[in-house]
Protein backbone atom coordinates (compact mmCIF):
# COMPACT_ATOMS: atom_id res chain seq x y z
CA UNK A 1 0.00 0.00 0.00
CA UNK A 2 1.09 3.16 -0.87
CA UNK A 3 1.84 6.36 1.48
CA UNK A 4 -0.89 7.97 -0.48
CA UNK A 5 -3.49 4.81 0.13
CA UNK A 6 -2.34 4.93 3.77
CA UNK A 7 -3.33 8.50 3.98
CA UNK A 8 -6.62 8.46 2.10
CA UNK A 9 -7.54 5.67 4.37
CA UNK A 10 -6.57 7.83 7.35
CA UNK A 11 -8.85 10.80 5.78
CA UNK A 12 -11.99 8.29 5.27
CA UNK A 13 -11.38 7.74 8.76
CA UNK A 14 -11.41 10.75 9.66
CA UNK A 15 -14.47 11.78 8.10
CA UNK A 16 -16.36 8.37 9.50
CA UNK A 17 -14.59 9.29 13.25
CA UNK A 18 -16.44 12.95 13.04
CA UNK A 19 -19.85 13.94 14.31
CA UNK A 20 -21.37 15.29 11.37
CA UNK A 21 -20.60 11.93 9.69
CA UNK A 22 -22.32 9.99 12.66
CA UNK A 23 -25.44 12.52 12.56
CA UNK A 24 -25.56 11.56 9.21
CA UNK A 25 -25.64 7.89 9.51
CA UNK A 26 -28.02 7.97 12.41
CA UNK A 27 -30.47 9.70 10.81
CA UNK A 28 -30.10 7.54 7.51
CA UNK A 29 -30.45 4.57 9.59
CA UNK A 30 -33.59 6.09 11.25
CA UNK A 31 -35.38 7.06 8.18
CA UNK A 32 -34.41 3.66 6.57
CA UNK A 33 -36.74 2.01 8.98
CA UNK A 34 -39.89 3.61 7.15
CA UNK A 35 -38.96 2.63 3.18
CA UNK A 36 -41.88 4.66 2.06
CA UNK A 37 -40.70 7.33 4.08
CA UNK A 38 -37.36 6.69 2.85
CA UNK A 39 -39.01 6.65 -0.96
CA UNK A 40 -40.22 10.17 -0.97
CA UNK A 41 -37.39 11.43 0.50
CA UNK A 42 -35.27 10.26 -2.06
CA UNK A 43 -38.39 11.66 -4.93
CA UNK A 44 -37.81 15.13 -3.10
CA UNK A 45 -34.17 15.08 -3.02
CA UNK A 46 -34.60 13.63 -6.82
CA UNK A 47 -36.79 16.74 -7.78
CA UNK A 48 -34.80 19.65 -6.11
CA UNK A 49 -31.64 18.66 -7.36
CA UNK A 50 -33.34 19.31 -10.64
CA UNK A 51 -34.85 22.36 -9.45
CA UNK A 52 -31.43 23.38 -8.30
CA UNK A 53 -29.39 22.25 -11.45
CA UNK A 54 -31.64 23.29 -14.15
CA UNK A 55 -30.29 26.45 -16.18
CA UNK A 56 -33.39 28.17 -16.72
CA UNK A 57 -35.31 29.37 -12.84
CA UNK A 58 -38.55 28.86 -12.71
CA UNK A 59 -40.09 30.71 -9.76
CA UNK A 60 -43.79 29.30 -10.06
CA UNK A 61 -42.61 26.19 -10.22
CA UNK A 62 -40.18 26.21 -7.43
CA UNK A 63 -42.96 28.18 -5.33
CA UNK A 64 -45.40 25.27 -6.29
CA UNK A 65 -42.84 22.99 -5.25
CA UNK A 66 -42.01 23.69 -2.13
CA UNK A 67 -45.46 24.82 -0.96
CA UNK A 68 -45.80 20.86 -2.34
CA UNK A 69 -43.47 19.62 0.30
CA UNK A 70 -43.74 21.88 2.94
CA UNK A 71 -45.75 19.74 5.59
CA UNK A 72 -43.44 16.52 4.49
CA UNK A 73 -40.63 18.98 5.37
CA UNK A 74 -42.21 19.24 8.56
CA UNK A 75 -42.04 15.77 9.56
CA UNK A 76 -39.16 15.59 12.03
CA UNK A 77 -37.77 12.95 10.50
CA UNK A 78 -37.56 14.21 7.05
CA UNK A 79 -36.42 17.46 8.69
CA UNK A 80 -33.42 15.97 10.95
CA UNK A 81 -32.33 13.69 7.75
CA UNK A 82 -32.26 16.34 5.46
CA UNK A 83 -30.22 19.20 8.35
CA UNK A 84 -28.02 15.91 9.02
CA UNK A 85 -27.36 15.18 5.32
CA UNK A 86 -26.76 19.26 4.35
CA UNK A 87 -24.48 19.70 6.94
CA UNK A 88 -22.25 16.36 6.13
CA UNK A 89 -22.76 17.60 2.34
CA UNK A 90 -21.36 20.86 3.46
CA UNK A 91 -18.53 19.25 5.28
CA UNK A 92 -17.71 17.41 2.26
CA UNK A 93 -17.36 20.50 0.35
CA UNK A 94 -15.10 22.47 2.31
CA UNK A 95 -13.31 19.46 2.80
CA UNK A 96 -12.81 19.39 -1.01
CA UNK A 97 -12.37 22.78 -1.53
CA UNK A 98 -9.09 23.00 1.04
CA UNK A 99 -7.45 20.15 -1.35
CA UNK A 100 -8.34 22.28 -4.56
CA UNK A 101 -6.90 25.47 -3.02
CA UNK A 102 -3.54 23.09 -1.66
CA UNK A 103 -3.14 21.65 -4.66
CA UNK A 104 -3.18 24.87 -6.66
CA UNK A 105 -5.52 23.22 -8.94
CA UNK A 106 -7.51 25.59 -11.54
């Protein structure tokens, strides 16, 4: 293995080892218990990603949308999954965005 392995080993570690990660998992494993639950979760995350990718905004649509979700968004549940899941997702991010900046990659 080499030191480079070792050390992205150490990193996934790392990440596993930290809260965020573990709030993340709990909650995961919590909503998992309730597949339909689980199901529409992963419909809503399905549909805002393509709310939030798509290059043209639609405001009625996005309005429509969330008034659409707003008392599944309410569950607390859904609610602690998807905090739990932003913040790791954040996390993540920075994470990646230190090793851009170190690496001097553009």
């Amino acid at each position: 293995m080499t030191s480079l392995e070792i050390a992205t080993d150490n990193y996934i570690a790392a990440i596993r080892d930290s809260e965020v990660y573990r709030t993340y998992r709990a909650e995961l494993e919590k909503v998992k218990q309730y597949p339909e639950l689980k199901e529409q979760i992963d419909d809503f995350r399905r549909r805002n990603y393509e709310f939030q990718s798509s290059p043209d905004s639609d405001f009625e649509k996005l309005d429509r949308f969330e008034k659409e979700y707003e008392n599944f968004r309410e569950n607390p549940l859904v609610a602690d999954f998807l905090a739990a899941e932003l913040d790791f997702c954040r996390m993540m991010q920075r994470l990646n965005i230190y090793i851009t900046a170190e690496l001097h990659f553009e």
